[in-house]
C-alpha atoms as a PDB file:
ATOM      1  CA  UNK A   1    -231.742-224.055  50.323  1.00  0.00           C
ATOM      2  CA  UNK A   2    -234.377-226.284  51.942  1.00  0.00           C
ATOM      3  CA  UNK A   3    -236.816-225.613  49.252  1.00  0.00           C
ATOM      4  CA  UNK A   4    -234.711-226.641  46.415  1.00  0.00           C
ATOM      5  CA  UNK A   5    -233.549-229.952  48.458  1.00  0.00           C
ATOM      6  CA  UNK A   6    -237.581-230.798  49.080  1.00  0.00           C
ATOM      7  CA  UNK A   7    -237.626-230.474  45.579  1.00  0.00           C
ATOM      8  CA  UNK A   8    -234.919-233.044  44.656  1.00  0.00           C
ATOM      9  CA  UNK A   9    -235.697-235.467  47.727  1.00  0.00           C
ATOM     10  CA  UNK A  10    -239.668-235.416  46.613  1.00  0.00           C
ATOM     11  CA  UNK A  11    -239.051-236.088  42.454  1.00  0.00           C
ATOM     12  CA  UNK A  12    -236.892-239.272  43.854  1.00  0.00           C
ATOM     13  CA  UNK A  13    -239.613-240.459  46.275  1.00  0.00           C
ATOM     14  CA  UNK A  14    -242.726-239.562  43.668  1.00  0.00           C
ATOM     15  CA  UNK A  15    -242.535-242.994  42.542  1.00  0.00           C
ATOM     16  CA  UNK A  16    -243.274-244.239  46.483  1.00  0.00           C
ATOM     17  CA  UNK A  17    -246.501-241.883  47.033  1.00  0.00           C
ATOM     18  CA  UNK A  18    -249.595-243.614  48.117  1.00  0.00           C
ATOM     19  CA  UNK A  19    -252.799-242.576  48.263  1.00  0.00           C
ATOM     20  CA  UNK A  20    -252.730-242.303  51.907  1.00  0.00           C
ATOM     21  CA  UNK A  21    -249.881-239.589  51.270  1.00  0.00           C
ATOM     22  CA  UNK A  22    -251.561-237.918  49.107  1.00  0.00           C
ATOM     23  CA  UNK A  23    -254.497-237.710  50.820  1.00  0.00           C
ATOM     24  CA  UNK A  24    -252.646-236.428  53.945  1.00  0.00           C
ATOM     25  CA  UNK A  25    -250.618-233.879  51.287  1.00  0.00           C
ATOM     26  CA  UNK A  26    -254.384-232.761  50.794  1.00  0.00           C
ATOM     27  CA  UNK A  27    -255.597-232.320  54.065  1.00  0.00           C
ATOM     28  CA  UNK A  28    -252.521-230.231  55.259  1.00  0.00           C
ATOM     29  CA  UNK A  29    -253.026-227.911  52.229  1.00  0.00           C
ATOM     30  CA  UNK A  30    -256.901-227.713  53.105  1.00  0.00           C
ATOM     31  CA  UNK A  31    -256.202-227.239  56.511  1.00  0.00           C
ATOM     32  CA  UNK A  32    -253.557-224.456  55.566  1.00  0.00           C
ATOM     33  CA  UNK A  33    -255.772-222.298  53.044  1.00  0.00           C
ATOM     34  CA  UNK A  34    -258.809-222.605  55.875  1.00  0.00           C
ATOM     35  CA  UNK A  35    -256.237-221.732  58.788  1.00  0.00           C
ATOM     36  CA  UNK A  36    -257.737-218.621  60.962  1.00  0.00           C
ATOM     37  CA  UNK A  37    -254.773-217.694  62.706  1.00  0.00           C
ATOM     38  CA  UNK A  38    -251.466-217.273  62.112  1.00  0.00           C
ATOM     39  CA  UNK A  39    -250.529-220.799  64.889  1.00  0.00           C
ATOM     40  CA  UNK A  40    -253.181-222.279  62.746  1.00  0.00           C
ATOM     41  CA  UNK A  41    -251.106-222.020  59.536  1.00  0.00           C
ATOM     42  CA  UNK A  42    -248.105-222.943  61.006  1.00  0.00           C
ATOM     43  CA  UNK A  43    -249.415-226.601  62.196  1.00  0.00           C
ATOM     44  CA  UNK A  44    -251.041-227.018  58.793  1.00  0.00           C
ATOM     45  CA  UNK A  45    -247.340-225.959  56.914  1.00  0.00           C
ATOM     46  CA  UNK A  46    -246.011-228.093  59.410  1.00  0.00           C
ATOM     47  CA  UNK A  47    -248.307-230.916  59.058  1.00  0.00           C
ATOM     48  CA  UNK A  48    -247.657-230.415  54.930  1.00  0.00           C
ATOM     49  CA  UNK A  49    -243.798-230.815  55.239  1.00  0.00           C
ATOM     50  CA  UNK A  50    -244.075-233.671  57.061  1.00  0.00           C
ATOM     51  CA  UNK A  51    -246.841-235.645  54.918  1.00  0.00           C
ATOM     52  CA  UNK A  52    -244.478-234.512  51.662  1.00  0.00           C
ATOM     53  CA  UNK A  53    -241.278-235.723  53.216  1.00  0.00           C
ATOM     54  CA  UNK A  54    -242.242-238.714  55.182  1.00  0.00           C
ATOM     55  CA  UNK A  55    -241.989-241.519  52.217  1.00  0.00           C
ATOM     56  CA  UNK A  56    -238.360-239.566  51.578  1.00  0.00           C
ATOM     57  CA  UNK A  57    -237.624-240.828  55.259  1.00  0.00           C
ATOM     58  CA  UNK A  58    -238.723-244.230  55.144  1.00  0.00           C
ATOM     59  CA  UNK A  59    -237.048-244.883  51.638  1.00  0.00           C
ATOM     60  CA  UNK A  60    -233.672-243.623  52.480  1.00  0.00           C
END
């Protein structure tokens, strides 16, 4: 259920991305394919979820 409502909450906030989102969208997916351990990966998904929904919270 989450997945599919990131889905609908980050096609209505596209239009608000700026490069600084995208760049920290980047870095979270860098940082998640060059995580070593398992705690690793789970700051970098967690540090992804929040750089892809964070212009959904301030345009609410």
């Amino acid at each position: 259920m989450r997945a599919a409502l990131e889905v609908v909450a980050v096609r209505n906030a596209a239009s608000t991305l700026t490069p600084a989102h995208l760049a920290r969208i980047e870095l979270a997916l860098i940082e998640g394919e060059n995580a070593v351990t398992i705690e690793d990966f789970k700051l970098a998904n967690r540090a992804f979820h929040h750089a892809l929904c964070g212009p959904i919270r301030t345009t609410a």
